[in-house]
Structures are given as structure tokens and as C-alpha cells.
C-alpha atoms as a PDB file:
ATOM      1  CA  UNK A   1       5.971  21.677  -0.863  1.00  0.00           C
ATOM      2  CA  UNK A   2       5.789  18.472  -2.825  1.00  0.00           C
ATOM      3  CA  UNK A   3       4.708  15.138  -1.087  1.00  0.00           C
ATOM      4  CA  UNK A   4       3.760  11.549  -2.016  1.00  0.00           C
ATOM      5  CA  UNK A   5       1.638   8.650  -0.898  1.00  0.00           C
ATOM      6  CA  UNK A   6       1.839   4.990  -1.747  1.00  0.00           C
ATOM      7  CA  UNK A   7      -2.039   3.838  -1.977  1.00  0.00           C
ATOM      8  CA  UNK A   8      -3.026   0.524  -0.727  1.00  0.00           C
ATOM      9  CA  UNK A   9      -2.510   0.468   3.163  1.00  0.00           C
ATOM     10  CA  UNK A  10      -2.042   3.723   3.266  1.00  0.00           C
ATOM     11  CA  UNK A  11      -4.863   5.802   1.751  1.00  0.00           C
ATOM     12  CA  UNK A  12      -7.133   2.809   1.791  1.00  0.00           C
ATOM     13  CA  UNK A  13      -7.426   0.126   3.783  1.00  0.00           C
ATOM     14  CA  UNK A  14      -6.041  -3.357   2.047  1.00  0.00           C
ATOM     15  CA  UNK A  15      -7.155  -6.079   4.382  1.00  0.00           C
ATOM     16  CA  UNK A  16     -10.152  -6.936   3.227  1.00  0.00           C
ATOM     17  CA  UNK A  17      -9.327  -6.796  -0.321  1.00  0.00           C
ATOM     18  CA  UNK A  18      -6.549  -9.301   0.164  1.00  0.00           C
ATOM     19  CA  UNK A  19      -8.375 -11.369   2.958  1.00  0.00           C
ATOM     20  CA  UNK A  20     -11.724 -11.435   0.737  1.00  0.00           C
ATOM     21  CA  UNK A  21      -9.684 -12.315  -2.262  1.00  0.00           C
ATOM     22  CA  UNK A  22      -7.692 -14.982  -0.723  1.00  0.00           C
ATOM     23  CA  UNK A  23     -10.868 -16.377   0.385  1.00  0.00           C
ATOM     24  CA  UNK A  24     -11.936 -17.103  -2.919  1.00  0.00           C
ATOM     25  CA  UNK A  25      -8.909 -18.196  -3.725  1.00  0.00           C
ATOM     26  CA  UNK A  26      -8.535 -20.879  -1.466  1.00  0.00           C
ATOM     27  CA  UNK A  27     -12.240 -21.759  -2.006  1.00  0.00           C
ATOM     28  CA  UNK A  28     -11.293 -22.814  -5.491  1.00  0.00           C
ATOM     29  CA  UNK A  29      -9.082 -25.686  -4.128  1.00  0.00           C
ATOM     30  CA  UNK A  30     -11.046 -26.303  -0.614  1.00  0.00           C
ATOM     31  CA  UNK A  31      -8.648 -25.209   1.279  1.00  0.00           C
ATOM     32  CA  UNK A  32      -9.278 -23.528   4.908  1.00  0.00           C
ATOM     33  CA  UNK A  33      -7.077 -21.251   6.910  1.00  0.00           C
ATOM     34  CA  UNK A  34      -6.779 -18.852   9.776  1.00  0.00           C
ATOM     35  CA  UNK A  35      -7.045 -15.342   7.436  1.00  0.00           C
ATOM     36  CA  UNK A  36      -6.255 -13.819  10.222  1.00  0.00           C
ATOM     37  CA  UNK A  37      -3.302 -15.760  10.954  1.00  0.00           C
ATOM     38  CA  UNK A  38      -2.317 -15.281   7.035  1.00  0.00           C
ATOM     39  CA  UNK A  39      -2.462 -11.082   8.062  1.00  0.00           C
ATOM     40  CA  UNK A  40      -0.263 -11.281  10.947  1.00  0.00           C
ATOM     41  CA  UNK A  41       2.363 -13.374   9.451  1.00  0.00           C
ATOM     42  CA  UNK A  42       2.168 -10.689   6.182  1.00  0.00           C
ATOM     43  CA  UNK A  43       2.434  -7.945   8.859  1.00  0.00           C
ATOM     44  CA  UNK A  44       5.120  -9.385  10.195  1.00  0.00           C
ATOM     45  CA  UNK A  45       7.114  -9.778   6.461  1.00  0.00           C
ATOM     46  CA  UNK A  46       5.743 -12.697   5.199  1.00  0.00           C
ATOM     47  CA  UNK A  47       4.433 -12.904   1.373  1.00  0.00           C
ATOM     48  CA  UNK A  48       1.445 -14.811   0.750  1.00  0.00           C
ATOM     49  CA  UNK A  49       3.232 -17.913  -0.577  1.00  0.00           C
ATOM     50  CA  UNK A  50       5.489 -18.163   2.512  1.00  0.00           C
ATOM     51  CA  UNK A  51       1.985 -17.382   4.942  1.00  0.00           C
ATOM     52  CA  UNK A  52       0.264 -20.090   3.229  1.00  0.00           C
ATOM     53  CA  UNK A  53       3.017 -22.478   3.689  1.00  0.00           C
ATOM     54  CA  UNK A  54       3.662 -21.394   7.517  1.00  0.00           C
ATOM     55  CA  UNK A  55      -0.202 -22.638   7.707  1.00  0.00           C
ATOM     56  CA  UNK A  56       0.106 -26.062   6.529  1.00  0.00           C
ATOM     57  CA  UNK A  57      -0.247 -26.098   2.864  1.00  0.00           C
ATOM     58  CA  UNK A  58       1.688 -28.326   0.592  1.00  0.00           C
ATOM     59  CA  UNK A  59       3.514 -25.950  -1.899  1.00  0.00           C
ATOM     60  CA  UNK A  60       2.111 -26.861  -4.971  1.00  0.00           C
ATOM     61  CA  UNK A  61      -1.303 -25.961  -3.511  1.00  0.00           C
ATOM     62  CA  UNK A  62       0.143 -22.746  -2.009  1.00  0.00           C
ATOM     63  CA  UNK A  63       1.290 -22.099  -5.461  1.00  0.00           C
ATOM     64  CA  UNK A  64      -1.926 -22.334  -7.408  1.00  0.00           C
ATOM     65  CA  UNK A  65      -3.355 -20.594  -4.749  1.00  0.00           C
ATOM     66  CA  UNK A  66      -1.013 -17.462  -4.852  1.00  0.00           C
ATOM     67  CA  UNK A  67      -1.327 -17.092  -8.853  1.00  0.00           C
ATOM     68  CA  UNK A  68      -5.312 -17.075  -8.717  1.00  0.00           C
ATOM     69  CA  UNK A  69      -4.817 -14.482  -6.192  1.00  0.00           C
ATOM     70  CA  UNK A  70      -2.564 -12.622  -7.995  1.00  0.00           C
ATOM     71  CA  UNK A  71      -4.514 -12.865 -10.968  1.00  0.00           C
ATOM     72  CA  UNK A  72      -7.743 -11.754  -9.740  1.00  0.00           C
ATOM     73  CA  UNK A  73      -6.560  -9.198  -6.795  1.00  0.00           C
ATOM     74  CA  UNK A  74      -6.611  -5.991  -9.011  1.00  0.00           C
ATOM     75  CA  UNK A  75     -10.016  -6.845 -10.192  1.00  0.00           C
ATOM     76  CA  UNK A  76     -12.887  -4.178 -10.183  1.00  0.00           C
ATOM     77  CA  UNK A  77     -14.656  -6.659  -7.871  1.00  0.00           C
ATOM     78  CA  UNK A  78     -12.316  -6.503  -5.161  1.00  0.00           C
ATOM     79  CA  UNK A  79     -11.772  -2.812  -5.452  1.00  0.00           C
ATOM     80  CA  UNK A  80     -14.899  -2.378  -3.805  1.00  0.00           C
ATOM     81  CA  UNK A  81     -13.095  -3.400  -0.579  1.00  0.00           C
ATOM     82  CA  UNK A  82     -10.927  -1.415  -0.525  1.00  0.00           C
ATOM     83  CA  UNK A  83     -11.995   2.403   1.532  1.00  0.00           C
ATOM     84  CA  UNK A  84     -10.589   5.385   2.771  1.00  0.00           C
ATOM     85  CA  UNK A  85      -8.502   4.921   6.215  1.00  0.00           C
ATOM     86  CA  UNK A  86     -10.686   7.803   8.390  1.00  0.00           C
ATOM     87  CA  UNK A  87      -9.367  11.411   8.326  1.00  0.00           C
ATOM     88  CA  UNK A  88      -7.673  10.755   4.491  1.00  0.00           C
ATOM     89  CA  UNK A  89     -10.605  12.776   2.804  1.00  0.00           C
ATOM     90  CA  UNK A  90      -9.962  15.894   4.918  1.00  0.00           C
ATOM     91  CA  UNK A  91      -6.217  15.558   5.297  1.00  0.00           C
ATOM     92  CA  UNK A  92      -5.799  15.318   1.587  1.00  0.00           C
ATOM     93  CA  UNK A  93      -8.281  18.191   0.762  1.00  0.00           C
ATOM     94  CA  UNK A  94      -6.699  20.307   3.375  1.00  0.00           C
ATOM     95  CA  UNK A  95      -3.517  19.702   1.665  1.00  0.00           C
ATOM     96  CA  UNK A  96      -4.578  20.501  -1.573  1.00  0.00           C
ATOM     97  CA  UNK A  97      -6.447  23.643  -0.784  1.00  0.00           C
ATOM     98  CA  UNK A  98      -3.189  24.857   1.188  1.00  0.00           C
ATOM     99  CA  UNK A  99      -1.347  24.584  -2.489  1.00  0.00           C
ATOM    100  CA  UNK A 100       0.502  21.730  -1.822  1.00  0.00           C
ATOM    101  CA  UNK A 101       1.639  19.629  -4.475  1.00  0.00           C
ATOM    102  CA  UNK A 102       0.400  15.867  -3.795  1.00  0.00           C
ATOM    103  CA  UNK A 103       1.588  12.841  -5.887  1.00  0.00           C
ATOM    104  CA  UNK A 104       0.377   9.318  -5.304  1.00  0.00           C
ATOM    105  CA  UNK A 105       2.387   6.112  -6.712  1.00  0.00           C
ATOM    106  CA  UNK A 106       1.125   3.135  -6.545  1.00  0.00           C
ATOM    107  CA  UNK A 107       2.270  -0.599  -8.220  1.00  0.00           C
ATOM    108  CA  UNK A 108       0.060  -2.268  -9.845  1.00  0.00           C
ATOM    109  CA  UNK A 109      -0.219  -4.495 -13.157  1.00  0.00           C
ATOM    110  CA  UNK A 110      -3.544  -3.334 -14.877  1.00  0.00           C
ATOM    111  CA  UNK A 111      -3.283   0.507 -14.354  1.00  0.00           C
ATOM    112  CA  UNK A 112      -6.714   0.449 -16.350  1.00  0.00           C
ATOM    113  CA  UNK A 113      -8.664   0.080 -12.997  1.00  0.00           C
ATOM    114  CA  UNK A 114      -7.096   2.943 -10.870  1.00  0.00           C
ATOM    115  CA  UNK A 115      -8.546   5.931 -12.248  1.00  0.00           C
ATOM    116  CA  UNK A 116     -12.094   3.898 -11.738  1.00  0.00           C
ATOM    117  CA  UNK A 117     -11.307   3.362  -8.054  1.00  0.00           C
ATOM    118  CA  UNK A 118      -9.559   7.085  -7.418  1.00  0.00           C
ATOM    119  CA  UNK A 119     -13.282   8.638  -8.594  1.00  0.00           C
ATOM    120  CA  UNK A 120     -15.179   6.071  -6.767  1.00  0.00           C
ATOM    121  CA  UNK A 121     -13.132   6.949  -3.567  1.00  0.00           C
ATOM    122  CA  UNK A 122     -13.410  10.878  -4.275  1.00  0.00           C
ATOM    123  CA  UNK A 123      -9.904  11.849  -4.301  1.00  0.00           C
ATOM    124  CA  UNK A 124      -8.593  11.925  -8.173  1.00  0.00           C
ATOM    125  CA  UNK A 125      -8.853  16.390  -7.952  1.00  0.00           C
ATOM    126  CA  UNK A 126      -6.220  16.112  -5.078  1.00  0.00           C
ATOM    127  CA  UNK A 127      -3.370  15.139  -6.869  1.00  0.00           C
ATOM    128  CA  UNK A 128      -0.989  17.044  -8.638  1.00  0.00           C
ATOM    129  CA  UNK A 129       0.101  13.961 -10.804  1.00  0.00           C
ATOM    130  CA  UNK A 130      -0.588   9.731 -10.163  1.00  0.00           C
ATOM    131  CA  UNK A 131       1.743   7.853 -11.264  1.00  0.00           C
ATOM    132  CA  UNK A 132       1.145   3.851 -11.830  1.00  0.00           C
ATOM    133  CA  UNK A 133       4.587   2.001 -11.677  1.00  0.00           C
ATOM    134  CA  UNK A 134       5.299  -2.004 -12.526  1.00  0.00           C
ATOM    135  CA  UNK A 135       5.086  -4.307  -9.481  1.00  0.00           C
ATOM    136  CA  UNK A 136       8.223  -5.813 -10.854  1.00  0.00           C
ATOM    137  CA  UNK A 137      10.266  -2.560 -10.636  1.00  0.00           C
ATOM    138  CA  UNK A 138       8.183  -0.855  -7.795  1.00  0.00           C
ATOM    139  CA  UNK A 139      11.201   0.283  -6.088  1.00  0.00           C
ATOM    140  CA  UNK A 140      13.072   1.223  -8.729  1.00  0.00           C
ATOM    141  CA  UNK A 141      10.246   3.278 -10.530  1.00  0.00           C
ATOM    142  CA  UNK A 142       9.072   4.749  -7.136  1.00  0.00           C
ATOM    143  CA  UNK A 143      12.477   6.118  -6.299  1.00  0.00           C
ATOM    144  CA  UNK A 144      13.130   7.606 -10.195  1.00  0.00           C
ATOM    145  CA  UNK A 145       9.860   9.100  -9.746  1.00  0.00           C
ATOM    146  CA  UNK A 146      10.653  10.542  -6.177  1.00  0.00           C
ATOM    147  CA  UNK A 147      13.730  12.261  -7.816  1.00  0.00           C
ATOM    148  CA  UNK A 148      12.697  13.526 -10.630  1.00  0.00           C
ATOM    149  CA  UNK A 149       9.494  15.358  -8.905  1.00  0.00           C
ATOM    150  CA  UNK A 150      11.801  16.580  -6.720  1.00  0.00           C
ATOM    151  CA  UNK A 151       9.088  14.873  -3.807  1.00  0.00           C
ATOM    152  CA  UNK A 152      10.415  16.283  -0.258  1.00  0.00           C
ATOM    153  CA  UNK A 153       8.200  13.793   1.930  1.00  0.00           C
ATOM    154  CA  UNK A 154       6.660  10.171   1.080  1.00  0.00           C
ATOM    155  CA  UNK A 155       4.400   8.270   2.860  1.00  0.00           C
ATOM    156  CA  UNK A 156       3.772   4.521   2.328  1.00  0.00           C
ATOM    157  CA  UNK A 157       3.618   1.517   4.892  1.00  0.00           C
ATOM    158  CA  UNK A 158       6.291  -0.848   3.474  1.00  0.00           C
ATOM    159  CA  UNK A 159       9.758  -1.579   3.465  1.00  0.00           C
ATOM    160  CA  UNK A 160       9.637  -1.480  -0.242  1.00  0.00           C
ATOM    161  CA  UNK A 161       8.449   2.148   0.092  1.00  0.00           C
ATOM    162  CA  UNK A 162      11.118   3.420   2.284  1.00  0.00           C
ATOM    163  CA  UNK A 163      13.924   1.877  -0.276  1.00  0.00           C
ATOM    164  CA  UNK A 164      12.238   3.710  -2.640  1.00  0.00           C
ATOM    165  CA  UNK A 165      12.572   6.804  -0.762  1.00  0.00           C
ATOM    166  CA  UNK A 166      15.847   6.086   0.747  1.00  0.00           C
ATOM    167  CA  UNK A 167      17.447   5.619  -3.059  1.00  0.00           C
ATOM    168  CA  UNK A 168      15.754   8.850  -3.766  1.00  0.00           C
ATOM    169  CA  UNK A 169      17.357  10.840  -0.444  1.00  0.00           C
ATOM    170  CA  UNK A 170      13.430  11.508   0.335  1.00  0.00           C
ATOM    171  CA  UNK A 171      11.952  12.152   3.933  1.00  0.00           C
ATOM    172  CA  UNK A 172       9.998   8.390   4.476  1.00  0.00           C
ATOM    173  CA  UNK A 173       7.192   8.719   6.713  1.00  0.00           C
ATOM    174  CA  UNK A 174       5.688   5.052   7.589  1.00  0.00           C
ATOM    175  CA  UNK A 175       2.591   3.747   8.494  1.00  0.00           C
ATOM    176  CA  UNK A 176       1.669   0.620  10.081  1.00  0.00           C
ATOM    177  CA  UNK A 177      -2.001   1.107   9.096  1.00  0.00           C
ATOM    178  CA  UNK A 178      -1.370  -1.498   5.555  1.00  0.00           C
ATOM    179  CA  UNK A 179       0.616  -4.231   5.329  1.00  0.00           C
ATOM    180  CA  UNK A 180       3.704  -4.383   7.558  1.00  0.00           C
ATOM    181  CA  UNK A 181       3.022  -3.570  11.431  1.00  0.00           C
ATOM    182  CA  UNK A 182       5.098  -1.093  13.487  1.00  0.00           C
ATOM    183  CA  UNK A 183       7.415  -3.449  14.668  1.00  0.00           C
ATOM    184  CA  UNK A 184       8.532  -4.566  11.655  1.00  0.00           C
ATOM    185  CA  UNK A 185       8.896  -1.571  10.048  1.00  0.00           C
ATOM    186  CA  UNK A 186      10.770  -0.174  12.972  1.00  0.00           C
ATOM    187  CA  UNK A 187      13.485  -3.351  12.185  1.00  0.00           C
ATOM    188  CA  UNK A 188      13.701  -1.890   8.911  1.00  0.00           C
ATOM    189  CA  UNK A 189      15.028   1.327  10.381  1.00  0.00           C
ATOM    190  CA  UNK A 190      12.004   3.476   9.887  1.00  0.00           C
ATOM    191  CA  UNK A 191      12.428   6.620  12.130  1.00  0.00           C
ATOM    192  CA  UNK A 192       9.431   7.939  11.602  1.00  0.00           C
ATOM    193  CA  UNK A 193       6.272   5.581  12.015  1.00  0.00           C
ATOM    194  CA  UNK A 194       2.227   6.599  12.545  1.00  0.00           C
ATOM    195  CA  UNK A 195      -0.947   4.140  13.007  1.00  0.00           C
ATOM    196  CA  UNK A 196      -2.263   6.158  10.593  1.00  0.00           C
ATOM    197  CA  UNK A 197      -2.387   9.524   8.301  1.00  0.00           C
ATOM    198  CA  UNK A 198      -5.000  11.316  11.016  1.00  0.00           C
ATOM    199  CA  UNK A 199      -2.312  10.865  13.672  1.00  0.00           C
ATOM    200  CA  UNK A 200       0.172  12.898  11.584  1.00  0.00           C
ATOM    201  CA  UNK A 201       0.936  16.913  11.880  1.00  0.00           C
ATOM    202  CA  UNK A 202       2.888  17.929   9.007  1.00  0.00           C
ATOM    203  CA  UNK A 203       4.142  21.152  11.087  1.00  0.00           C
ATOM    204  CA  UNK A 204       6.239  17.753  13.299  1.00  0.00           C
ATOM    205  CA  UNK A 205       8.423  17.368  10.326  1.00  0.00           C
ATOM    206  CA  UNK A 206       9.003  20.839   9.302  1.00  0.00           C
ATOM    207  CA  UNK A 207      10.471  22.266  12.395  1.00  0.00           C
END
């Protein structure tokens, strides 16, 4: 059996990260808002431009805001935010000592940092292959990757990740522990939706 994960919001948690680093963001041009506020509207489909402006900021603020935090999210600094969701360890390890193949895909734009992070967190020796795609061409890359690997089941926990799989004919399992909630992955038509990887059985999806 061959499956894949997505990374942020899905292995590890990516709230604080991008609350943290919005923080200092916004710090740069005093400017105060509800972070929490800014993670529900994301949950709910928002980007962060669109959050920001939902809050009150004039655009051209929103927009220097957004490109320092774009800039600076993938940083080593911020990384350190960023932590296994409970139950990943052991579910992955279990996995991997069962002989299943496990891939992990994430997006990001300096793939320099992820091996760094993946050793930090413990987990590089799980995975089969890891496979760092553009965020410009996530979907696209995801789902060539998908087919070629021949990838029967991928988790990830947006609706970017379930194109991928769905333009790959792959089983899409989602979670609504990252950065879309249940709801609105559920009005993406996502069948198949946990809170998080501990909640899941792979024997549900095999029978």
C-alpha cells in the first residue's frame, strides 16, 4: 500500500507559525488585529490578504503586510512553531514498520529548510520518498506526483489537496485539523473528513 500526506496542518500543527508570523508582520507597520479572527476567516476560505482586509485594513497596508509574511513564513525561525499534531509519531511509525510505503508532499518555496525541520520533528526514516513541489503549481505537481507513485490514499486538509488528488483519481482523506475547518471542506465535496490523523483507522477505508 502506498499513501501520502500533505505537511503543514496535517502532520504539524500551522497556527502558530502563521499567527506568530503574522504578528511580526503586522508589528512592522503597527498594525493590530483579532489573530484569531484572521484564523477563522482562513478556516473558513479566506487568504491572508482577503482576512486582513475583512478586518479593516486599507489594501496597500494589507499588501505590504502579506509579502513580509510571505517572505519570512518559511524561515527556520518560525519552523520552530510548528509540532507534531498528537498520535502522528506513532501512526506514522506504525505505518512504516507494517511496510507501508509513505510519501509526504508538501509546497513550499525554499525546499532548503524541510529536511532541517523533518529531523528536528523525528519523522524523515518514515518516508518512502518527500517530495517538495512549487507553491505556484502545488496542485498541479501534487497530482503528477500522486500518479506517477501510483499513491492509493492522500491525506491533506485543503481544498487544494483534494484537487490534487481528485486530478490524480486518488482516495482524498481530509482533515480539518490545518487550515480549512470541516465545514468548509465538506462544501468542497470532501466525503471523507477527520479532526485529526489519531481519529483515523485505516482498516475504515479498506473494507
Amino acid at each position: 500500500m502506498k499513501i501520502a500526506f500533505d505537511f503543514d496542518g496535517t502532520l504539524v500543527s500551522c497556527k502558530q507559525k502563521q499567527m506568530n508570523c503574522l504578528r511580526y508582520a503586522l508589528s512592522l507597520y503597527k498594525i493590530q488585529v483579532d489573530l484569531n479572527h484572521i484564523w477563522r476567516l482562513k478556516q473558513s476560505g479566506a487568504n491572508t490578504y482577503d482576512s486582513l482586509l475583512n478586518c479593516g485594513i486599507d489594501p496597500i497596508a494589507s499588501k505590504h503586510v502579506c509579502l513580509k509574511w510571505q517572505a519570512s513564513i518559511e524561515d527556520p525561525f518560525w519552523a520552530k512553531f510548528d509540532n507534531l499534531f498528537g498520535g502522528v509519531y506513532d501512526l506514522l511509525s506504525g505505518y512504516y514498520k507494517q511496510g507501508i510505503w509513505l510519501y509526504l508532499i508538501t509546497a513550499r518555496s525554499r525546499p532548503e529548510w524541510v529536511a532541517p525541520q523533518l529531523l528536528r520533528l523525528g519523522i524523515s526514516e518514515f518516508f518512502h520518498k518527500i517530495q517538495i513541489v512549487s507553491p505556484l503549481s502545488a496542485t498541479k505537481d501534487k497530482a503528477e506526483f500522486l500518479t506517477e507513485h501510483e499513491i492509493e490514499y492522500y491525506f491533506g486538509d485543503s481544498e487544494l489537496d483534494f484537487w490534487a488528488a481528485e486530478k490524480a483519481n486518488v482516495k482524498f482523506i481530509g482533515l480539518s485539523s490545518g487550515q480549512r475547518s470541516k465545514e468548509f471542506l465538506v462544501s468542497k465535496g470532501i466525503r471523507h473528513i477527520f479532526s485529526n490523523l489519531s481519529e483515523f483507522e485505516i482498516n475504515s477505508l479498506l473494507t
